[in-house]
Protein backbone atom coordinates (compact mmCIF):
# COMPACT_ATOMS: atom_id res chain seq x y z
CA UNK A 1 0.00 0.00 0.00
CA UNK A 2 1.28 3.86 -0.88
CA UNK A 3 4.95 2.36 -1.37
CA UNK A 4 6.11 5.87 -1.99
CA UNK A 5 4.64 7.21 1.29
CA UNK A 6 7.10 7.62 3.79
CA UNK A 7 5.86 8.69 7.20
CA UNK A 8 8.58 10.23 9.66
CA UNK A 9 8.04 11.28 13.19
CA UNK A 10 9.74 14.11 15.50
CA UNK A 11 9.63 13.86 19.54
CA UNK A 12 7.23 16.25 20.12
CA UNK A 13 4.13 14.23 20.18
CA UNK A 14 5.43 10.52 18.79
CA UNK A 15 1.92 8.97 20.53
CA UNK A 16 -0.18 10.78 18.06
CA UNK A 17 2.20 9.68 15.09
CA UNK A 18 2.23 6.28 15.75
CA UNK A 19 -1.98 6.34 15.89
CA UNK A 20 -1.66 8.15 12.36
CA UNK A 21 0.78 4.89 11.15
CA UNK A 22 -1.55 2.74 12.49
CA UNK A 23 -4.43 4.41 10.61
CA UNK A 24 -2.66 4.24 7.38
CA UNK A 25 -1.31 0.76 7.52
CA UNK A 26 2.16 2.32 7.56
CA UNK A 27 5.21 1.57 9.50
CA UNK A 28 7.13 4.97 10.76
CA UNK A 29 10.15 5.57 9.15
CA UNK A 30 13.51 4.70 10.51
CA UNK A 31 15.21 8.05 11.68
CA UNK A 32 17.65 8.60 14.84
CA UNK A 33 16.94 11.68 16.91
CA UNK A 34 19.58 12.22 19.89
CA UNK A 35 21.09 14.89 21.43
CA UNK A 36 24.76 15.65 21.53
CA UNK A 37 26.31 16.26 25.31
CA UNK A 38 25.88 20.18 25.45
CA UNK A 39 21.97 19.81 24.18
CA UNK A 40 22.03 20.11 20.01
CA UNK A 41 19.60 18.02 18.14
CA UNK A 42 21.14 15.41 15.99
CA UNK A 43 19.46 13.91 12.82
CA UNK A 44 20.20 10.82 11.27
CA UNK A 45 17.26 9.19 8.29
CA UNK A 46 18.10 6.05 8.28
CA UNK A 47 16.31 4.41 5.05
CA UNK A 48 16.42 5.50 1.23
CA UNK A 49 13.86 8.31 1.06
CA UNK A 50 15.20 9.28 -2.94
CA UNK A 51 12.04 9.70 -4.67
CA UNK A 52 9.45 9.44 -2.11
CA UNK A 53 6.65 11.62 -0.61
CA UNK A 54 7.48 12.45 2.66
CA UNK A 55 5.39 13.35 5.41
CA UNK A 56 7.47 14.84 8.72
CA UNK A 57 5.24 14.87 11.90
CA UNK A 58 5.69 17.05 14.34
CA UNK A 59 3.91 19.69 16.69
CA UNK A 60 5.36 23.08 17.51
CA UNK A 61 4.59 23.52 21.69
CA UNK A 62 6.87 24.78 23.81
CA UNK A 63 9.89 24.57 24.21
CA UNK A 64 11.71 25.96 20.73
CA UNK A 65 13.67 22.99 20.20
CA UNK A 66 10.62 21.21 18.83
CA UNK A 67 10.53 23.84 15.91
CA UNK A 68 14.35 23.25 15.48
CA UNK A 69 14.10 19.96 15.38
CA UNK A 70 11.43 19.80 12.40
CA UNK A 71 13.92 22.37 11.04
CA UNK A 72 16.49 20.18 10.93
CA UNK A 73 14.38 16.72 10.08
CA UNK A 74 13.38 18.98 6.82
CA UNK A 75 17.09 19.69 5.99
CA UNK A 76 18.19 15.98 6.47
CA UNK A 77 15.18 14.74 4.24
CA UNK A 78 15.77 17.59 1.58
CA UNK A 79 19.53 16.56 1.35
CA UNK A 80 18.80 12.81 0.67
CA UNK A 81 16.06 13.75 -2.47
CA UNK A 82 13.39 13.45 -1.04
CA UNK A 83 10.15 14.06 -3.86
CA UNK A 84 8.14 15.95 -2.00
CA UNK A 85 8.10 16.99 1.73
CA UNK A 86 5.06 18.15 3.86
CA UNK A 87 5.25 19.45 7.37
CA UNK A 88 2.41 18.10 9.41
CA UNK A 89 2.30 20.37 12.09
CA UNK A 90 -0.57 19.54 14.41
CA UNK A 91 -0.46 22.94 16.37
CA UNK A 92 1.56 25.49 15.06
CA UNK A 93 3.30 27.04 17.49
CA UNK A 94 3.90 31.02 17.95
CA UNK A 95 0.91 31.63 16.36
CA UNK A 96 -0.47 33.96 18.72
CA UNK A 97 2.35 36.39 17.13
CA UNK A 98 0.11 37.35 13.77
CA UNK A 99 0.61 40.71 13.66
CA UNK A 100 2.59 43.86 14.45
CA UNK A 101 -0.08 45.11 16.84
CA UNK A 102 2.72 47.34 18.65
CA UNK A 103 5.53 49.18 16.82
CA UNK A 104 8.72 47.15 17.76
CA UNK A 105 7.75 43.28 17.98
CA UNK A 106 8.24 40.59 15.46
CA UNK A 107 6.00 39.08 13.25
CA UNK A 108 6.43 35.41 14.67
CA UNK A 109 3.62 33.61 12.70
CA UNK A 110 5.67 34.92 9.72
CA UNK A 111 9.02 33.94 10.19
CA UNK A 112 8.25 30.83 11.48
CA UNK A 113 6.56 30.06 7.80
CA UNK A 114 9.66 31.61 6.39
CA UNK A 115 12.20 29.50 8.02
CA UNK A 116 9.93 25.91 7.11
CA UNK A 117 9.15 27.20 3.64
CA UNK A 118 13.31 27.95 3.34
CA UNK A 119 14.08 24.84 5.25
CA UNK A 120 12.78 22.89 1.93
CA UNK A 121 9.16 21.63 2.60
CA UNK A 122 7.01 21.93 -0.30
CA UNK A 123 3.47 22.14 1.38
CA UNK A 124 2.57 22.22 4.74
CA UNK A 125 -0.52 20.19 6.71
CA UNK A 126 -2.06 21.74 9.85
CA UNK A 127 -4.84 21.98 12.16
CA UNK A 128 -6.83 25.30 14.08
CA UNK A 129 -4.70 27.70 13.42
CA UNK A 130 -4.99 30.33 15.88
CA UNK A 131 -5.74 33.04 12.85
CA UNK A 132 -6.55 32.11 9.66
CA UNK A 133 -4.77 34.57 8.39
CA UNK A 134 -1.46 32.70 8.91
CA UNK A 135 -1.85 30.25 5.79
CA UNK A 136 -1.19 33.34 3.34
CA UNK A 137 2.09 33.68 5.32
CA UNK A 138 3.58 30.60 3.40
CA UNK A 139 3.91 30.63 -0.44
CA UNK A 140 3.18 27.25 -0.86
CA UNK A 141 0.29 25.17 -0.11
CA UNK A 142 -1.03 25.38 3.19
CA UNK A 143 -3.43 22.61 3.92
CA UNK A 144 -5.84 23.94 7.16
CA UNK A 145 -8.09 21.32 8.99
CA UNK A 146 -10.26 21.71 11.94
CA UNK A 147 -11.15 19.40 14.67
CA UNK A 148 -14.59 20.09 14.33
CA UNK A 149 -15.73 16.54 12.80
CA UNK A 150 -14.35 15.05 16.36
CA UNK A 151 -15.36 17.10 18.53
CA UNK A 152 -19.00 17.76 16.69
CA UNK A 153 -19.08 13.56 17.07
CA UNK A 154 -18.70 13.54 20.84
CA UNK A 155 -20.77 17.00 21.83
CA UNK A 156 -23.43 15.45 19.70
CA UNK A 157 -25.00 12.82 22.39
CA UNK A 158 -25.39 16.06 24.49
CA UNK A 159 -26.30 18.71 22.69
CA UNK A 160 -29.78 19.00 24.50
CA UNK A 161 -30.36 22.28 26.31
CA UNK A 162 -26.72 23.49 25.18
CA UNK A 163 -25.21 27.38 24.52
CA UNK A 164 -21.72 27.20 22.59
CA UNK A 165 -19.97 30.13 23.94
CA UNK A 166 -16.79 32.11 22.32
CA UNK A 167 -14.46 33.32 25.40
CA UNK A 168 -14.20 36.64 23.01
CA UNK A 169 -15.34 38.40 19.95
CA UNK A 170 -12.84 36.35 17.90
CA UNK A 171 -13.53 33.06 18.39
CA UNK A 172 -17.73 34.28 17.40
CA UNK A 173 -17.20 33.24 13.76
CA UNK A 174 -15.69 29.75 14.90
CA UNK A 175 -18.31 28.97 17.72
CA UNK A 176 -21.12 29.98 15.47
CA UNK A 177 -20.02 27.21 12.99
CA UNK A 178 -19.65 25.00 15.47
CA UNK A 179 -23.16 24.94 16.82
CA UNK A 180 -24.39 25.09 13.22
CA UNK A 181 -22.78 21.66 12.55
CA UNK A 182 -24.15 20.00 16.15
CA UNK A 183 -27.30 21.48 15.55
CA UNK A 184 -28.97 24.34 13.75
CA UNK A 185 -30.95 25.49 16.50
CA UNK A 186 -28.55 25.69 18.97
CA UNK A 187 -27.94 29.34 20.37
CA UNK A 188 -24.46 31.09 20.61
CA UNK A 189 -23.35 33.71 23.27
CA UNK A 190 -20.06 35.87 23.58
CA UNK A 191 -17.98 37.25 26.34
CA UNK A 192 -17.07 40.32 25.59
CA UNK A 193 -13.63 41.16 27.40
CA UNK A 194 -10.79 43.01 27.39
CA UNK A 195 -7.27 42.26 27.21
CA UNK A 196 -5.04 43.75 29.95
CA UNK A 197 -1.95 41.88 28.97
CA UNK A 198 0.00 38.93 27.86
CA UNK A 199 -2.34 35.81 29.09
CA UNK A 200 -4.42 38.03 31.03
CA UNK A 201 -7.40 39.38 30.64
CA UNK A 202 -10.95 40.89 31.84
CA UNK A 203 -14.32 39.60 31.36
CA UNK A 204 -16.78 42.00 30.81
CA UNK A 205 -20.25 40.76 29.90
CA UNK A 206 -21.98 38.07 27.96
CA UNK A 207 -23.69 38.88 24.70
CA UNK A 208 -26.27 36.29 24.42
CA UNK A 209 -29.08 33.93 26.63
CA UNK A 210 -27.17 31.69 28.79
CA UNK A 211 -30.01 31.45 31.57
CA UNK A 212 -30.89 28.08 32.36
CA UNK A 213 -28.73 26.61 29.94
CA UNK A 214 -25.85 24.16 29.53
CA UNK A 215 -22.73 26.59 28.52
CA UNK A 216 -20.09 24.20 26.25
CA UNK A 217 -16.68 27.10 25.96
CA UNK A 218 -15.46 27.17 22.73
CA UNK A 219 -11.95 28.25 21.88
CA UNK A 220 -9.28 26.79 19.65
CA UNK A 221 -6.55 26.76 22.53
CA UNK A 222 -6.18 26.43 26.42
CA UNK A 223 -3.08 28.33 27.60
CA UNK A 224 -2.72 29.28 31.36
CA UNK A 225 -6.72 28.72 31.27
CA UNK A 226 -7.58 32.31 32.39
CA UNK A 227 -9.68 33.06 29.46
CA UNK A 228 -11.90 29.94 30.09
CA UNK A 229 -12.03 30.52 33.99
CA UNK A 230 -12.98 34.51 33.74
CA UNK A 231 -15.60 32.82 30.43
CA UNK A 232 -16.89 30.18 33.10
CA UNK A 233 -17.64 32.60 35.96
CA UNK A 234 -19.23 35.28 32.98
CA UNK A 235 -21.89 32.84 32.01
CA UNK A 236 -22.19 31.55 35.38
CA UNK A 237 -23.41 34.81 36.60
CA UNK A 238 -25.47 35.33 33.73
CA UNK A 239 -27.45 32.26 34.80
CA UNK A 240 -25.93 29.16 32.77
CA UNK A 241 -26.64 26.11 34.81
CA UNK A 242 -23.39 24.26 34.30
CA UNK A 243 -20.20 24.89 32.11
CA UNK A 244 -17.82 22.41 30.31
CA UNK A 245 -15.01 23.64 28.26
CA UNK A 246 -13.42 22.33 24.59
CA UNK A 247 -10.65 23.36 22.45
CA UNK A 248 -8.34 21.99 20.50
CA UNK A 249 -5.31 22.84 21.65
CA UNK A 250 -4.24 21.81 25.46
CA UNK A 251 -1.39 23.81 25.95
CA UNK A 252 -2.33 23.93 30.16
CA UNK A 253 1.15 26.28 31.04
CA UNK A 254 1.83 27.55 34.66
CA UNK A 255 -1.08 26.39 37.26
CA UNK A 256 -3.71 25.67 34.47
CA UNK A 257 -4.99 21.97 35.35
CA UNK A 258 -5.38 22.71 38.90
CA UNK A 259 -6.80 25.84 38.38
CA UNK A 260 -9.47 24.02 36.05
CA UNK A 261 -9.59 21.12 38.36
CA UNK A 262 -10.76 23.43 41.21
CA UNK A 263 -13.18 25.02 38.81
CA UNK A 264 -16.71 24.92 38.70
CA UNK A 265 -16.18 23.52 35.05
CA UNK A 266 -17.27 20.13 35.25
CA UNK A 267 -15.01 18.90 31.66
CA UNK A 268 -12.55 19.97 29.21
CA UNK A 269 -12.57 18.17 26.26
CA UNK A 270 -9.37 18.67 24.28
CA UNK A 271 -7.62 16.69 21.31
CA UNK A 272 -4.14 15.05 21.10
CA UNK A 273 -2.47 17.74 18.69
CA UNK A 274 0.01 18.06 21.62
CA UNK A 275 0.70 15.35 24.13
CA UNK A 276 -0.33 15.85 27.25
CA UNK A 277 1.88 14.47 30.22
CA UNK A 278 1.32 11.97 32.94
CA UNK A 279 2.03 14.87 35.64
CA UNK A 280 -0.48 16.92 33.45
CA UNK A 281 -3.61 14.64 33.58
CA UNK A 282 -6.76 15.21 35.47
CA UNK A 283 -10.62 13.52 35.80
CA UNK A 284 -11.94 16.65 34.54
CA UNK A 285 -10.20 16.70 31.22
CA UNK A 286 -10.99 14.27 27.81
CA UNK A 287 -8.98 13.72 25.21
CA UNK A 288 -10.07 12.90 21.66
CA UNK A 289 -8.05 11.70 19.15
CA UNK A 290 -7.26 13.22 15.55
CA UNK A 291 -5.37 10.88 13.61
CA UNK A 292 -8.02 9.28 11.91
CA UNK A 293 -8.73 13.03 10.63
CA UNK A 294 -5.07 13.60 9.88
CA UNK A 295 -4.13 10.07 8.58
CA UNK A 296 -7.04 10.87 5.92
CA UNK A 297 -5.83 14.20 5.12
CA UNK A 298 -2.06 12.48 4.50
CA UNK A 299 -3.48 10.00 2.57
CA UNK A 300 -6.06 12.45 0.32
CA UNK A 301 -2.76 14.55 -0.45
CA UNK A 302 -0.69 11.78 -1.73
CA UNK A 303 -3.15 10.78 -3.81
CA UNK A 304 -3.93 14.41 -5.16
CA UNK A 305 -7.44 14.52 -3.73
CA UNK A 306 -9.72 17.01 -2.18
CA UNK A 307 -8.46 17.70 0.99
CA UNK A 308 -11.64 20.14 2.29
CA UNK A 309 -13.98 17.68 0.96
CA UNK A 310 -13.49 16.45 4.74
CA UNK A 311 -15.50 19.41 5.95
CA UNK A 312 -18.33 19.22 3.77
């Protein structure tokens, strides 16, 4: 099967690439990842990859090295002639950095795309993006799925009775297609909030009917959870009669799974675009899996097939 696939894995999140491998039949690719003694990543493909498709998986979390090590996974594959390369990137990190919203910061979203695209990959295969906007930041093709399908599949046996909520005006757009595909009746609300600082900020009001209802958070990443806290007390106030949380993204930095643990949320429902750590689990939180999704989107692109047909 798909002889000229070639599947290849980084460190960041090997669990989820292994379920993808599984999906598509495929073994992962023999490649050697080790460290030297002061820290540098060393890179070592060890099986002919002339010729073939390549597909390099690897989320971008924190810390840097994971973006340095797809770096270099890209160079080593480009050097041995590789056909094509595409950089499956599960959560693209620094993507909160999509614009020059002060006068003297970068543009981190950009360069980011600028190092991969001058790295050598030829298109690049991703998932929630935190703006949209960031797919015109590459000049090659940028292939942009959503976890929607997933999490639409599990929300649906309790959709009864439910508000989808968007922590802020930005995520509106995203939450409002997101009840649309669980149901067309369901109602939306918004927090409106502002932003003080950095991974803080202050909930103002909700915009919307929460009273009585069941309040299901939507946002495309959990951080340092204060945005889904100050959301949960907002609706809370306003009369919702319970709260759960979903994104796809579970970042959970600083005191975040205790702080959502001791909440009055009573799940988070995440996916497995980064891997979440023993010392990082908790009864409250879910995880769903997307490799069936992404093993489907690998597969549709080797074979030069509609890739958004998935969403339709």
């Amino acid at each position: 099967m798909e002889k000229e696939l070639k599947l290849f894995a980084g460190r960041a999140n090997k669990p989820l690439a292994e379920k993808i491998a599984r999906h598509l039949e495929l073994p992962l690719a023999d490649v050697e990842i080790t460290n030297f003694a002061d820290g540098e990543i060393r890179i070592n493909i060890k099986e002919n990859v002339r010729g073939k498709d390549v597909f390099v998986i690897q989320p971008t979390p924190p810390p840097a090295e994971n973006i340095l090590e797809l770096l270099l996974l890209i160079d080593a594959l480009k050097r041995s002639s590789s056909r094509r390369i595409t950089a499956v990137i599960p959560y693209y990190g620094y993507a909160r950095q999509d614009r020059k919203d002060k006068p003297r910061v970068p543009l981190s979203a950009k360069l980011i795309a600028n190092l991969l695209t001058r790295a050598g990959i030829d298109r690049v295969l991703t998932m929630d993006l935190h703006a949209d906007q960031i797919q015109g930041y590459f000049d090659i093709p940028v292939d942009h799925l959503f976890s929607t399908p997933v999490l639409v599949q599990y929300f649906s046996r309790s959709r009864e009775n439910m508000v989808v909520v968007a922590p802020d005006t930005g995520r509106a757009n995203r939450a409002r297609g997101f009840a649309e595909r669980l149901a067309p009746k369901i109602p939306i609300a918004i927090i409106d909030k502002r932003r003080t600082a950095p991974n803080q900020s202050e909930a103002l009001r909700v915009i919307g009917d929460v009273s009585g209802l069941d309040a299901l958070i939507f946002d495309d990443m959990i951080d340092t959870g204060g945005t889904i806290l100050q959301a949960t007390e907002a609706v809370l106030a306003a009369g919702a009669r319970s709260v759960r949380a979903t994104a796809t993204h579970g970042i959970f930095s600083r005191d975040a799974i205790n702080l959502l643990g001791d909440s009055q949320i009573s799940e988070v429902v995440i996916t497995d675009t980064i891997n979440l750590p023993r010392e990082k689990m908790h009864p409250k939180i879910k995880i769903l899996s997307v490799s069936a999704l992404l093993a489907e989107a690998i597969l549709r692109i080797h074979r030069e097939e509609s890739v958004s047909s998935l969403f339709i």
